[in-house]
Protein backbone atom coordinates (compact mmCIF):
# COMPACT_ATOMS: atom_id res chain seq x y z
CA UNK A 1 0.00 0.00 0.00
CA UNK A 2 1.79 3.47 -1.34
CA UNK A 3 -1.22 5.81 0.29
CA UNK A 4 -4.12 6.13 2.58
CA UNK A 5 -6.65 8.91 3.09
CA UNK A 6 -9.79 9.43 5.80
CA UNK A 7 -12.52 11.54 4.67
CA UNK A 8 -13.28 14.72 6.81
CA UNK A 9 -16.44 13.12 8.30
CA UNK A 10 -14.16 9.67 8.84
CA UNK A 11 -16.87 7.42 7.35
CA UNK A 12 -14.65 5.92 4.35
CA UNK A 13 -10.57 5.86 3.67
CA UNK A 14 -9.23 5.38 0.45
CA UNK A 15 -6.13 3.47 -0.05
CA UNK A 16 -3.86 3.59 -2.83
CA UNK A 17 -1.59 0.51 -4.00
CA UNK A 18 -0.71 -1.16 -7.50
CA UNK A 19 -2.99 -0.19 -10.29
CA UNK A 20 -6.29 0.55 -7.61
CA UNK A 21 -7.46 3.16 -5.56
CA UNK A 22 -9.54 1.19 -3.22
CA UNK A 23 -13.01 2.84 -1.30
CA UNK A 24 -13.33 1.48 2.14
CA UNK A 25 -16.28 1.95 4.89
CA UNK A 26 -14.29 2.84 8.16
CA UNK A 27 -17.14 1.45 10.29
CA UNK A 28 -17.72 -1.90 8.83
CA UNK A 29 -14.13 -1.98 7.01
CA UNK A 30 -16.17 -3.05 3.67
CA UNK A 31 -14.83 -1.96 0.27
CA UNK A 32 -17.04 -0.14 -0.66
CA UNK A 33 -15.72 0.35 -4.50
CA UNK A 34 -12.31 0.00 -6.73
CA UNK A 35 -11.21 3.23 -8.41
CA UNK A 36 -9.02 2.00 -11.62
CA UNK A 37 -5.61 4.35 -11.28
CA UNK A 38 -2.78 4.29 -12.39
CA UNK A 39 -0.60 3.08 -9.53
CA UNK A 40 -1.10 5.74 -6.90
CA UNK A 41 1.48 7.09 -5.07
CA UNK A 42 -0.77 9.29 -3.02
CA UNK A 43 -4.65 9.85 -2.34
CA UNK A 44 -6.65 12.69 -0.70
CA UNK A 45 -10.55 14.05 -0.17
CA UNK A 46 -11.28 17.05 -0.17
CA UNK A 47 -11.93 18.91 2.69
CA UNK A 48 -16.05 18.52 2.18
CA UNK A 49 -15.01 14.84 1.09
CA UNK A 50 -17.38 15.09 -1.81
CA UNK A 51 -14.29 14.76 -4.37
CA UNK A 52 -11.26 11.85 -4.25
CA UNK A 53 -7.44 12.62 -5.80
CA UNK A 54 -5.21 9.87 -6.88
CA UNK A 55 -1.61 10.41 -8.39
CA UNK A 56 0.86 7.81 -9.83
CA UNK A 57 2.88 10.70 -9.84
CA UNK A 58 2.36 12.45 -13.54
CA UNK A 59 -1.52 12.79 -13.14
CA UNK A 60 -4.34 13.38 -11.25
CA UNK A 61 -7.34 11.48 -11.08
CA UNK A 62 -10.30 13.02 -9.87
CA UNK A 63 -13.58 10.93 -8.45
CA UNK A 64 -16.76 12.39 -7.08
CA UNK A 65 -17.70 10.33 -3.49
CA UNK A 66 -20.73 8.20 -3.53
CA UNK A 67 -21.02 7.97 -7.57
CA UNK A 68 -17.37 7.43 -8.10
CA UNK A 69 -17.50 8.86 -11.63
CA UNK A 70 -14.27 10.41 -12.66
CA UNK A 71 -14.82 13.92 -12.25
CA UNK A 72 -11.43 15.12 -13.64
CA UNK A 73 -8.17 14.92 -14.76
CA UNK A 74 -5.62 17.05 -14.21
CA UNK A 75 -2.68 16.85 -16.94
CA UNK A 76 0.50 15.30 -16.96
CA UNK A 77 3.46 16.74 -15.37
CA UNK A 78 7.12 15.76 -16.24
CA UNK A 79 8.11 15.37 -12.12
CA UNK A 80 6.95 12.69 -10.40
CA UNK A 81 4.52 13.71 -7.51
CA UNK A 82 4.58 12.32 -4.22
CA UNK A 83 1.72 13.69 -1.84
CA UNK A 84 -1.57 15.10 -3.40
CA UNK A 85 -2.24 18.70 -1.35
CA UNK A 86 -5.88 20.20 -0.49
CA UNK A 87 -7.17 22.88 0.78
CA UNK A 88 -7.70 24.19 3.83
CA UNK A 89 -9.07 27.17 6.50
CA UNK A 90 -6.26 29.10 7.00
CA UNK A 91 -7.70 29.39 10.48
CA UNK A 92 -7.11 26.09 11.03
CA UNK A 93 -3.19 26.67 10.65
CA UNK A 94 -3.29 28.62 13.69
CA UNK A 95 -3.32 25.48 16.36
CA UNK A 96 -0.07 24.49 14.42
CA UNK A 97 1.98 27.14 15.33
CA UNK A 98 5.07 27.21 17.99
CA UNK A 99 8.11 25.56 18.95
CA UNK A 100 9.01 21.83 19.01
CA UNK A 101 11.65 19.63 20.40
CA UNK A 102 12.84 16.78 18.61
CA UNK A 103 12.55 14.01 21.51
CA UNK A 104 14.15 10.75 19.79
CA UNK A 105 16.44 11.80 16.48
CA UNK A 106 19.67 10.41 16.48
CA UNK A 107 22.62 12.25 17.97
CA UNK A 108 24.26 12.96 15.02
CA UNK A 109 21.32 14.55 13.66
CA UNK A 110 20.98 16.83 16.92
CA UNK A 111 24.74 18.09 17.27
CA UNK A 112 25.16 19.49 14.03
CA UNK A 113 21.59 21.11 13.77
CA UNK A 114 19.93 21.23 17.01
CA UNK A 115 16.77 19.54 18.02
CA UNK A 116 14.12 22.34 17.52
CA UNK A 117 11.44 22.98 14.99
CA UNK A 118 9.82 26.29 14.53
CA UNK A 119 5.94 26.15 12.99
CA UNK A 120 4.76 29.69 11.69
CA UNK A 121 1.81 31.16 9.69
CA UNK A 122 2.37 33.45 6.71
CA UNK A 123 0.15 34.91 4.58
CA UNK A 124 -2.01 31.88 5.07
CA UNK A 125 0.36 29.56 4.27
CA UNK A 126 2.21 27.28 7.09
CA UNK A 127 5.94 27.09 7.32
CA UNK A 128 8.29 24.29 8.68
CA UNK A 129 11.22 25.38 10.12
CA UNK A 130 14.85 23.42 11.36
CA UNK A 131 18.20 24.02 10.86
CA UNK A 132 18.68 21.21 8.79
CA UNK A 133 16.64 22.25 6.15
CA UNK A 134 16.02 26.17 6.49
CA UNK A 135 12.25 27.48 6.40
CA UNK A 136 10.37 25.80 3.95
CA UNK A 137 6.10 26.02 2.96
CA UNK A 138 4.38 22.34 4.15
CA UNK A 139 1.08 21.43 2.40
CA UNK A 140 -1.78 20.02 3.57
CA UNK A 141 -3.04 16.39 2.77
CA UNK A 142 -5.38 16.05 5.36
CA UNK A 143 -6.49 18.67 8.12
CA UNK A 144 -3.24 16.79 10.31
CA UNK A 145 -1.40 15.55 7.75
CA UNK A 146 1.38 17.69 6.03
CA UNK A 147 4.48 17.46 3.47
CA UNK A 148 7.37 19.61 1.77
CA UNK A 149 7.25 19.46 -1.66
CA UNK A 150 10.54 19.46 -2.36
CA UNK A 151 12.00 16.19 -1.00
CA UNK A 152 8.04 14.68 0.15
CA UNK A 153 9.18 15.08 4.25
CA UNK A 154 5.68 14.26 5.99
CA UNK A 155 4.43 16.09 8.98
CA UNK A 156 1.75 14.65 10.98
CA UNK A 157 0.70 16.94 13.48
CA UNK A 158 -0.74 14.92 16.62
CA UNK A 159 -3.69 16.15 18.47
CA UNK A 160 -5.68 14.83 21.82
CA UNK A 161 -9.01 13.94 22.20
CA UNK A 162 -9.71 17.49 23.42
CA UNK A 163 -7.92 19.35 19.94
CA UNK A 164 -5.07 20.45 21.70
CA UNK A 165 -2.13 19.69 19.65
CA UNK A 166 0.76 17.67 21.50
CA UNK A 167 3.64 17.30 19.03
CA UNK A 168 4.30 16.53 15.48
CA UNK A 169 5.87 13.26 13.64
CA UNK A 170 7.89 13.69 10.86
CA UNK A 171 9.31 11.43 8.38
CA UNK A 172 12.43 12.87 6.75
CA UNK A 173 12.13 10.86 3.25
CA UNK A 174 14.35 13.34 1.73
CA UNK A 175 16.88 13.21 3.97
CA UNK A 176 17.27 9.49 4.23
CA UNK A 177 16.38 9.73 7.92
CA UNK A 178 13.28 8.05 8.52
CA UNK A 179 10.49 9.06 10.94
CA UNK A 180 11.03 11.11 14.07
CA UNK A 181 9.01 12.20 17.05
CA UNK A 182 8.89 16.32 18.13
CA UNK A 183 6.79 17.33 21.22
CA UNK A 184 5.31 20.94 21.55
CA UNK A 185 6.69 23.10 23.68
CA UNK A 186 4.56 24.24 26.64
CA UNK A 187 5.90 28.19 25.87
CA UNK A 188 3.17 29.06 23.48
């Protein structure tokens, strides 16, 4: 499986793998339908959930939720995309912002760049920063779920029951550092 997606309401997931995007019911865990594709390499909704994106990569598939008819497609590119972006509130940004502590990357990571990560809000866009990699824009997948286009790092903000965000994990595929835990600071 290359992708998975939960729709806003979190009644289905789609999953991407092979040559399929697959439909699933959350609740039951019944497929609920099989979107030909072209081997997706990532899947979204969007943020009503009435519309499904699949990539391989080169194009976009669009599908409207419940009829699954195509609804779209969006042209070929000559880069190979990663992550499939959607958007979102800007307001919703705002819980994302502050300082974080790396809490388990490896040493040798930490001494030459340091172990924090700055989140800030611009001109409703939200921006990633460490030392490692400078200040860079992260896009939305999901209202939690963010990447960097450049090099496909993933952010997945983490949240309790309550909303309150906690910390972050990140999965440095760019870097060729796999996934790493940072907890929120409590000087917001």
């Amino acid at each position: 499986m290359e992708a998975v997606a939960v729709s806003p309401d979190g009644k289905r997931m789609v999953s991407g793998s092979f040559e399929t995007a697959k439909v699933w019911d959350t609740e039951t865990g019944t497929e609920l339908m099989t979107l030909p594709s072209n081997e997706p390499l990532a899947v979204a909704f969007s943020p009503n959930g009435k519309t499904i994106a699949s990539t391989d990569g080169r194009e976009i598939i669009l599908w409207q939720s419940g009829t699954w008819d195509t609804a779209g497609r969006l042209g070929q590119t000559k880069a190979k995309a990663k992550s499939v972006a959607i958007k979102l509130d800007p307001k919703i940004y705002d819980a994302y912002v502050g300082k974080y502590r790396l809490v388990d990357a490896p040493p040798e990571l930490t001494e030459q760049s340091g172990d924090l990560i700055t989140v800030t809000k611009e001109n409703d866009r939200l921006y990633f920063e460490a030392v490692v990699i400078g200040k860079v824009r992260i896009h939305p997948e999901t209202e939690t779920s963010f990447f960097i286009e450049a090099d496909n790092t993933k952010i997945q903000f983490l949240k309790e029951e309550n909303r309150a965000v906690t910390g972050m994990t990140i999965d440095f595929m760019g870097l060729g550092v796999r996934v790493m835990n940072a907890k929120r600071l409590d000087d917001m």
